[in-house]
Protein backbone atom coordinates (compact mmCIF):
# COMPACT_ATOMS: atom_id res chain seq x y z
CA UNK A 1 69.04 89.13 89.49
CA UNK A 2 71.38 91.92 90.37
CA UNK A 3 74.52 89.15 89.62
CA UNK A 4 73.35 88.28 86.21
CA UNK A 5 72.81 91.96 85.05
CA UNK A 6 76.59 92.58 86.57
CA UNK A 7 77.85 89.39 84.88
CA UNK A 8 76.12 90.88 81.86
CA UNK A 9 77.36 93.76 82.11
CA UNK A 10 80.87 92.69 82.54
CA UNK A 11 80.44 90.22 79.44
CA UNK A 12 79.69 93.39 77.42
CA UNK A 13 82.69 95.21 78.49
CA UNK A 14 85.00 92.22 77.73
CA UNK A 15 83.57 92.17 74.10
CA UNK A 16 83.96 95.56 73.45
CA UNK A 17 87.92 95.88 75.07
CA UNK A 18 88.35 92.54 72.82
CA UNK A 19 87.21 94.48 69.88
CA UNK A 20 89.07 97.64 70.26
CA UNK A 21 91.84 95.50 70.71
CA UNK A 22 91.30 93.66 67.57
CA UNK A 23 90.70 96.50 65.73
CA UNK A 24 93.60 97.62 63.87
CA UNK A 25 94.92 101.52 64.89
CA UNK A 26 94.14 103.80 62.37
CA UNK A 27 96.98 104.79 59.96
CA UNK A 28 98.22 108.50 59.44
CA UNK A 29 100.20 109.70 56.56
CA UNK A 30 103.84 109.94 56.78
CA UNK A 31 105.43 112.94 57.34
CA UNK A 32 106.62 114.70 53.79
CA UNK A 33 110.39 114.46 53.11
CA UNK A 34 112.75 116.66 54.35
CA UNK A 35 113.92 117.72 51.75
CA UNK A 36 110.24 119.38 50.80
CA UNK A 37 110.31 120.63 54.33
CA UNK A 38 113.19 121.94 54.14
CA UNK A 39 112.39 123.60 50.62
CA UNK A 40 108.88 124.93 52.60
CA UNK A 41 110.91 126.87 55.15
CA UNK A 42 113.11 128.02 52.28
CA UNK A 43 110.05 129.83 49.99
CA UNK A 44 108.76 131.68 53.43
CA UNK A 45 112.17 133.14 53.67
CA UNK A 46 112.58 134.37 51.12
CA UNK A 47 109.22 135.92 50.52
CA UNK A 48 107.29 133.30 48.56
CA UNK A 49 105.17 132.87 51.59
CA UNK A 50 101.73 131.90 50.12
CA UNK A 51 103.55 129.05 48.73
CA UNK A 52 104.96 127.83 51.19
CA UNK A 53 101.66 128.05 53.10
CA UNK A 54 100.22 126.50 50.16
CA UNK A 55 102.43 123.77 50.14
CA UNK A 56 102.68 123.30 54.00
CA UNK A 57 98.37 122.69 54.13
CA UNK A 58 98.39 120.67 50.75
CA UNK A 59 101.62 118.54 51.91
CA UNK A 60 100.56 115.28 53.22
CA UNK A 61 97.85 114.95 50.10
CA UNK A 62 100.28 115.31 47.20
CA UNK A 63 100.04 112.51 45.01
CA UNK A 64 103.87 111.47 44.59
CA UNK A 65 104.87 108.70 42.93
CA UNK A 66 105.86 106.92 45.67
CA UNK A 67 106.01 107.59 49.89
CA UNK A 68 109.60 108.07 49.81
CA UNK A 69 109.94 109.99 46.82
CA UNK A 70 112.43 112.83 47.23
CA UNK A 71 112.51 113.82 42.91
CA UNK A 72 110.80 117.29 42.83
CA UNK A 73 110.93 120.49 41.41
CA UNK A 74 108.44 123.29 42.52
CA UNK A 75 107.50 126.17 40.18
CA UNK A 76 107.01 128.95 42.63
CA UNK A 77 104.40 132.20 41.81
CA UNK A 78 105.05 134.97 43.68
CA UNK A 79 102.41 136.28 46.34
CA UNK A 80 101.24 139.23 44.63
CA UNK A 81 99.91 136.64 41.87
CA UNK A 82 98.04 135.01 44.69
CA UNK A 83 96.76 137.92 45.94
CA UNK A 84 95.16 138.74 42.57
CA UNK A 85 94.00 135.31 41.31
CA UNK A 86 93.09 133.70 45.04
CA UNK A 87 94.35 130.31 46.12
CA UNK A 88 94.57 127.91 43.32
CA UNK A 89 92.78 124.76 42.89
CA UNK A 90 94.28 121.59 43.89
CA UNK A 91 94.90 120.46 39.94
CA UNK A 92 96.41 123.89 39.28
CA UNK A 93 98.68 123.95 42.74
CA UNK A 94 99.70 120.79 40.93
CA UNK A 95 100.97 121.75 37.67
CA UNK A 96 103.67 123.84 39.33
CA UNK A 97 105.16 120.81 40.56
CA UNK A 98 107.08 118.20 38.59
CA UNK A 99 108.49 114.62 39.59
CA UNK A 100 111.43 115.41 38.25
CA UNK A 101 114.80 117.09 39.94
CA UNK A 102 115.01 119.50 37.27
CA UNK A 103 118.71 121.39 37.48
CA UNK A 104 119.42 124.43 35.51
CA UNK A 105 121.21 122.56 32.98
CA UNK A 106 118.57 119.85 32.76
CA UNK A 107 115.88 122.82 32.24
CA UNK A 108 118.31 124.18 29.38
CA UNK A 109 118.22 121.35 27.40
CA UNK A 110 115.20 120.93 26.70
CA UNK A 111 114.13 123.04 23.23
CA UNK A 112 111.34 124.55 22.51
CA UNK A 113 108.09 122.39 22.42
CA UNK A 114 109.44 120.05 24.91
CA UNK A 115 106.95 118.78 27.18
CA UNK A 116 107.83 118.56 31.29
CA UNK A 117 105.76 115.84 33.10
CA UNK A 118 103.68 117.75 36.48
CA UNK A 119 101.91 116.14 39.50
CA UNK A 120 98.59 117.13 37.16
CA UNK A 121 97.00 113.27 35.96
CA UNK A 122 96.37 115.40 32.38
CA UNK A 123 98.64 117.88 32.09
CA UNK A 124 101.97 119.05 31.58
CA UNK A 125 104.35 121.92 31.23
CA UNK A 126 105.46 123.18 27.76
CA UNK A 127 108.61 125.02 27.11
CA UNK A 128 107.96 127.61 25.32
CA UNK A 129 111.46 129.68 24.80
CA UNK A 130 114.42 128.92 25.70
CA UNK A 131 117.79 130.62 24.48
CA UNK A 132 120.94 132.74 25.74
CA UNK A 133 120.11 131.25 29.56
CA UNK A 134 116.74 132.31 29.38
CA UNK A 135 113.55 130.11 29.36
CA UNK A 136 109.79 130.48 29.81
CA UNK A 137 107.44 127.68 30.50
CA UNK A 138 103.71 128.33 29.14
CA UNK A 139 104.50 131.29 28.16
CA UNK A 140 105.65 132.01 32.04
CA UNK A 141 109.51 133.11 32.80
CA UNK A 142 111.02 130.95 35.06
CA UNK A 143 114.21 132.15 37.31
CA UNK A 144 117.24 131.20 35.99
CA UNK A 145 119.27 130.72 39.64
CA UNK A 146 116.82 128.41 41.91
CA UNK A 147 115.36 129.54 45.07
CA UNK A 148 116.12 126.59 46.42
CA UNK A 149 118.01 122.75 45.59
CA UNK A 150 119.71 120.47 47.84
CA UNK A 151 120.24 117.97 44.60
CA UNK A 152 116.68 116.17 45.29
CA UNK A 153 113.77 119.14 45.97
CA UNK A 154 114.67 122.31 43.59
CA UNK A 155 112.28 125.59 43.74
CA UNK A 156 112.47 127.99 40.69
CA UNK A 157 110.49 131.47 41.26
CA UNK A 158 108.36 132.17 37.86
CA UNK A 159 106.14 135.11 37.10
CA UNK A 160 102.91 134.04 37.53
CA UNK A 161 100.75 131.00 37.83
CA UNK A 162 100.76 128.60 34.84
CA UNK A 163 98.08 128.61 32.49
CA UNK A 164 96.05 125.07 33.38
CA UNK A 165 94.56 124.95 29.94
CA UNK A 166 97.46 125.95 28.15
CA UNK A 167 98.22 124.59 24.59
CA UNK A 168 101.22 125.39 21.97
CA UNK A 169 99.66 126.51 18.63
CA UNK A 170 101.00 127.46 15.72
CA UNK A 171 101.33 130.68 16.42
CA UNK A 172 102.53 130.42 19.66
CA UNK A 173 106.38 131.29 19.48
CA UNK A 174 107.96 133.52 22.29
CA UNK A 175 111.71 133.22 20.51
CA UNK A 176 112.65 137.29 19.57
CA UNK A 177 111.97 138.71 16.84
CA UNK A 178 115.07 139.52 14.76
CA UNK A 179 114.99 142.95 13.21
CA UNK A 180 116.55 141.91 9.89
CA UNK A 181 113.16 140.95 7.63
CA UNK A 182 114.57 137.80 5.82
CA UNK A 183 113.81 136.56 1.91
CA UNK A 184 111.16 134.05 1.74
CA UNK A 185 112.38 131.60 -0.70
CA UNK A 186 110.50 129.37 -2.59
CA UNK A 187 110.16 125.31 -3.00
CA UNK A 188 110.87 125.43 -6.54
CA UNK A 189 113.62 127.13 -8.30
CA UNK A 190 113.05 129.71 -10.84
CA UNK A 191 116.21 127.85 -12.92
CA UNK A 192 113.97 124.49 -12.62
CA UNK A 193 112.95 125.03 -16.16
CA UNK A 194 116.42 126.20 -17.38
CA UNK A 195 117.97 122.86 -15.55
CA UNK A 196 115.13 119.84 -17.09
CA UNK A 197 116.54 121.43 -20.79
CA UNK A 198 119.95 120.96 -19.61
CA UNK A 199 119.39 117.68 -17.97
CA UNK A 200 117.60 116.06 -21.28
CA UNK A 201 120.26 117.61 -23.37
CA UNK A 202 123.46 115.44 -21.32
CA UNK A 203 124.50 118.62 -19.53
CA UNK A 204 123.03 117.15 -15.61
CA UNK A 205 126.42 118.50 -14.11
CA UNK A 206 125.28 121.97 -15.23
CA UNK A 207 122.22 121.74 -14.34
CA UNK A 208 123.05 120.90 -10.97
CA UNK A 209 125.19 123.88 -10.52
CA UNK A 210 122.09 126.20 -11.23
CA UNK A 211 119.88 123.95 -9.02
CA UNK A 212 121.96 124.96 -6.58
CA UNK A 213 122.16 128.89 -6.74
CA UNK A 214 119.72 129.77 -3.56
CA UNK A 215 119.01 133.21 -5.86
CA UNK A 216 116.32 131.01 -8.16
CA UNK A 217 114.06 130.51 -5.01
CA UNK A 218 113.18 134.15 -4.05
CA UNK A 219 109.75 134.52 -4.38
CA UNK A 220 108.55 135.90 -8.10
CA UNK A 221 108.56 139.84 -6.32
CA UNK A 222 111.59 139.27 -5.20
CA UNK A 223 113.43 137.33 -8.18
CA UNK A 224 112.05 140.10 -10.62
CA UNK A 225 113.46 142.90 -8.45
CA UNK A 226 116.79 141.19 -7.76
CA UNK A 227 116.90 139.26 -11.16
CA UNK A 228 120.04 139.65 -13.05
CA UNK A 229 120.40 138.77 -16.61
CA UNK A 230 123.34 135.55 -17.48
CA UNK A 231 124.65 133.70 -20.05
CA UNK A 232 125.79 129.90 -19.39
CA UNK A 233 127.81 128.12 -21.37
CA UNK A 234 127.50 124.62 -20.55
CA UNK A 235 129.79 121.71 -21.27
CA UNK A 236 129.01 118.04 -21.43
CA UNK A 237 128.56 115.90 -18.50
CA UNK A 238 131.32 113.55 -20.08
CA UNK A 239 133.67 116.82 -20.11
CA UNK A 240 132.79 117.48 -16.45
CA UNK A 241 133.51 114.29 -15.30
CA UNK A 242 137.31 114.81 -14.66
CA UNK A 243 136.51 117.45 -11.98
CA UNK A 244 133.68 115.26 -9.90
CA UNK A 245 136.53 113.85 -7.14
CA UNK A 246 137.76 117.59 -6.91
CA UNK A 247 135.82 119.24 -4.88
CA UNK A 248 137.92 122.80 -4.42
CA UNK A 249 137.80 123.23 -7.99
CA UNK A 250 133.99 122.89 -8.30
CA UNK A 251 133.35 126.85 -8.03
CA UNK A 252 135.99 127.93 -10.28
CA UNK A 253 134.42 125.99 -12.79
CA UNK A 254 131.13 127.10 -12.44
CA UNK A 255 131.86 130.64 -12.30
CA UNK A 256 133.98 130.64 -14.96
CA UNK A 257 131.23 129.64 -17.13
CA UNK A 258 128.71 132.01 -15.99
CA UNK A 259 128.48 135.80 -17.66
CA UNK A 260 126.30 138.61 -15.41
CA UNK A 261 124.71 139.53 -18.75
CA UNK A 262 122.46 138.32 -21.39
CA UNK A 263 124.54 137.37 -25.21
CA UNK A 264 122.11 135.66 -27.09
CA UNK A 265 122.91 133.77 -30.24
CA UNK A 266 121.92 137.36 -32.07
CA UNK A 267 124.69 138.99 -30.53
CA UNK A 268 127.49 136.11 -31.09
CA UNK A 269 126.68 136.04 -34.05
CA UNK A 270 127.64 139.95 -34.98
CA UNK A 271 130.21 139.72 -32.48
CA UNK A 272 133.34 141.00 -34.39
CA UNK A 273 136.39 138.34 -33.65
CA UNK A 274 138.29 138.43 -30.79
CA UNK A 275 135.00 140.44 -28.88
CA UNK A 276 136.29 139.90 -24.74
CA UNK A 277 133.17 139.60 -22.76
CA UNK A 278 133.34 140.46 -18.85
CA UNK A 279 133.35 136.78 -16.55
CA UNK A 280 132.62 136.87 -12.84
CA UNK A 281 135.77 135.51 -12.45
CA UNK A 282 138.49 138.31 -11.34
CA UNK A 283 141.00 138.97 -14.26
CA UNK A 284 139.62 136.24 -16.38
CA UNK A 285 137.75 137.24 -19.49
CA UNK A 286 135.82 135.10 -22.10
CA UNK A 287 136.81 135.66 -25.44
CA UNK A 288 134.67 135.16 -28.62
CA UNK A 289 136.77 133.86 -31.37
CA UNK A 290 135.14 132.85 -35.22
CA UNK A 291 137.01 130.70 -37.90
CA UNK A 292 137.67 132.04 -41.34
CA UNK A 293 134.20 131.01 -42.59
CA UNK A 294 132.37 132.78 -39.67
CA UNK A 295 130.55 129.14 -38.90
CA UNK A 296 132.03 128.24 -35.80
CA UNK A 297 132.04 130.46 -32.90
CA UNK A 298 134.14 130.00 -29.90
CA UNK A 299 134.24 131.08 -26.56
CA UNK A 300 138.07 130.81 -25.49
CA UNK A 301 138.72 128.22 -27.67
CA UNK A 302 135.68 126.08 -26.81
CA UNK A 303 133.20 125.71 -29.65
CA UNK A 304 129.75 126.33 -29.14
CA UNK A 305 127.36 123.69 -30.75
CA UNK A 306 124.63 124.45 -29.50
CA UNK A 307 123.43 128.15 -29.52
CA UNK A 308 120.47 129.33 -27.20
CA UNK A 309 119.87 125.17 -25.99
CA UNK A 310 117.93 127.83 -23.81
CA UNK A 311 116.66 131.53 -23.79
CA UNK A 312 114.41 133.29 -21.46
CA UNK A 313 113.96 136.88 -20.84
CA UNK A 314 116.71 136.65 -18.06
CA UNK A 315 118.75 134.00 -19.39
CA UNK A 316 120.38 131.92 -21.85
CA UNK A 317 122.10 128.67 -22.18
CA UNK A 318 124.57 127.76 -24.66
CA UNK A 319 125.83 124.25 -25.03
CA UNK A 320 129.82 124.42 -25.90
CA UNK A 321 132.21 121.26 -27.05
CA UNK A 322 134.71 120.91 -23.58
CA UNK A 323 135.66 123.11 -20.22
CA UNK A 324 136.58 126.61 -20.76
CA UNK A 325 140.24 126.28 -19.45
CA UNK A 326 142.40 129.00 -17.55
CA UNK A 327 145.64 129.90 -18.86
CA UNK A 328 148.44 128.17 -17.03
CA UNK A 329 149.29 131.94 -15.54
CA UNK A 330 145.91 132.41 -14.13
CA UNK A 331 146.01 128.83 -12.41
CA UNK A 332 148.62 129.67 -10.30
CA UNK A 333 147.57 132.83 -8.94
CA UNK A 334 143.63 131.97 -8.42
C-alpha cells in the first residue's frame, strides 16, 4: 500500500512539473523607449518633477500606437498646478501627450483652430493663438524653446493643465486686441442703387467704378457722418472701352470724372459759360461750357445728354457723350 500511494504521489508531481512546463511564462511589458526615459529624467531636472513622476508610474500603460513607437510630444504642467488640482486622471494625463514629434516650427504652422491629435480616444488639442512666436493651446501658453527633444520625444512646459472638456466657440478668440476700433462695412453698397441706373442705362463701366469705392459700405451711421456730396459724369460703356486693356490709366479716368460736390441739373443750368468747377484731380479743372442757344451744356467739351440719369440727396449722375480728355500738357506731367 505504502508503494502505490508513493507511485501516486510521484504520478502527481510529474503532471504538475509537465504542466508548468507547458504552460507558457507570463509576458511583461516592454520597457518604454529611451527616448521617453530619457525625456523622464529630463522634466525632474529641471523641476517638472510631478511629471516626470507622473509619467515614470503611468509609463508602461500608455496606449501608443505601436510598442516601438518613439513619435511623441509631452505637454508638461508645472508642479504648482499639480499641487492645486491633484494628480490627474488617466484620460486627462493623456491629453498632454500627442503622437506626434511636434518641433517648434511644426507647432507654428498650424493657425488658429487647428486641431492636434492626443493619446485621449476622444479628444484633442486646439490651437487657440498663435502669432509673433507665440502660441497657446486651449487657451493654455505653451513654451516656445522645448524642455526637452532629441528629434523623436519633445517636452514643451505650458501653464497649466489642459482643459479636458474644452471646445472653440465663437467667441473664443485669444488673438490681441488691436487698439485702433475699425469701420464695420456693410454687404451692400450704399452706391448699389446709383450703379443698377447706370448699368440699365449702358454706362456698366461706371457703375463698376462706384461698386468699387469701399466708402459706400460703411454702415448707414457711419456713411451719413462721413458722407460727402459728388457729381459723376458718366460716359458710355462703348466710350470706355478703349481704356479696358490699360490698366494704369483706370484711376485717372475715374477720378477725373468724379466732383467732391453736388451740381445738379438746376445749377448747370444757371451756370454762366465757361463756370470751372473744382475735380479731385490735382491741377485739372472741369469746365462748363454752353452753345449759343444755351441747349447744350458741356463739361470740357463733352456734352451732357443726359442730366440727373440720377439724383439723391448725396449724389448725382449725369450721363455725358465721350471721355472727358486731359490736355496734352497735363498728360505728360500726371
Amino acid at each position: 500500500m505504502a508503494s502505490l500511494r508513493i507511485l501516486h504521489l510521484l504520478f502527481l508531481l510529474a503532471l504538475y512539473i509537465l504542466s508548468a512546463v507547458a504552460q507558457p511564462p507570463s509576458s511583461s511589458p516592454p520597457p518604454p523607449p529611451q527616448s521617453l526615459v530619457n525625456a523622464v529624467e529630463t522634466l525632474a531636472n529641471s523641476g517638472f518633477t510631478s511629471m516626470s513622476l507622473t509619467l515614470q508610474i503611468n509609463a508602461l500603460t500608455l496606449p501608443f500606437p505601436s510598442a516601438t513607437t518613439t513619435a511623441l510630444t509631452i505637454f508638461s504642467p508645472p508642479d504648482a498646478a499639480f499641487s492645486s488640482s491633484g494628480q490627474p486622471s488617466l484620460p486627462l494625463l493623456l491629453l498632454h501627450l500627442s503622437p506626434l514629434s511636434l518641433s517648434p516650427a511644426s507647432l507654428l504652422s498650424f493657425p488658429f483652430s487647428s486641431t492636434i491629435p492626443s493619446l485621449s480616444p476622444s479628444k484633442h488639442l486646439i490651437v487657440t493663438f498663435n502669432q509673433a512666436g507665440k502660441i497657446t493651446i486651449n487657451n493654455v501658453a505653451v513654451s516656445e524653446i522645448p524642455i526637452f527633444d532629441d528629434g523623436f520625444v519633445i517636452v514643451y512646459a505650458i501653464d497649466n493643465f489642459f482643459d479636458l472638456n474644452f471646445a472653440l466657440t465663437d467667441s473664443t478668440n485669444s488673438y490681441p486686441k488691436f487698439p485702433v476700433q475699425c469701420l464695420k462695412l456693410e454687404s451692400i453698397s450704399h452706391f448699389k442703387e446709383a450703379s443698377g441706373v447706370l448699368k440699365s442705362r449702358g454706362h456698366a463701366i461706371m457703375a463698376a467704378f462706384l461698386d468699387l469705392q469701399l466708402l459706400g459700405f460703411l454702415n448707414h451711421q457711419q456713411f451719413t457722418e462721413n458722407a460727402m456730396k459728388w457729381t459723376v459724369f458718366a460716359p458710355l460703356d462703348e466710350d470706355l472701352l478703349q481704356y479696358s486693356e490699360n490698366f494704369p490709366e483706370y484711376f485717372s479716368v475715374f477720378m477725373r470724372h468724379m466732383v467732391p460736390c453736388k451740381v445738379d441739373w438746376g445749377d448747370l443750368d444757371e451756370m454762366e459759360n465757361d463756370t470751372a468747377v473744382s475735380n479731385n484731380v490735382k491741377g485739372f479743372t472741369l469746365k462748363i461750357t454752353k452753345d449759343e442757344d444755351g441747349e447744350s451744356v458741356m463739361v470740357n467739351g463733352v456734352e451732357i445728354t443726359f442730366a440727373n440719369m440720377y439724383d439723391s440727396e448725396w449724389l448725382v449722375v449725369h450721363g455725358i457723350r465721350g471721355v472727358i480728355p486731359l490736355p496734352q500738357s497735363f498728360e505728360e506731367d500726371y
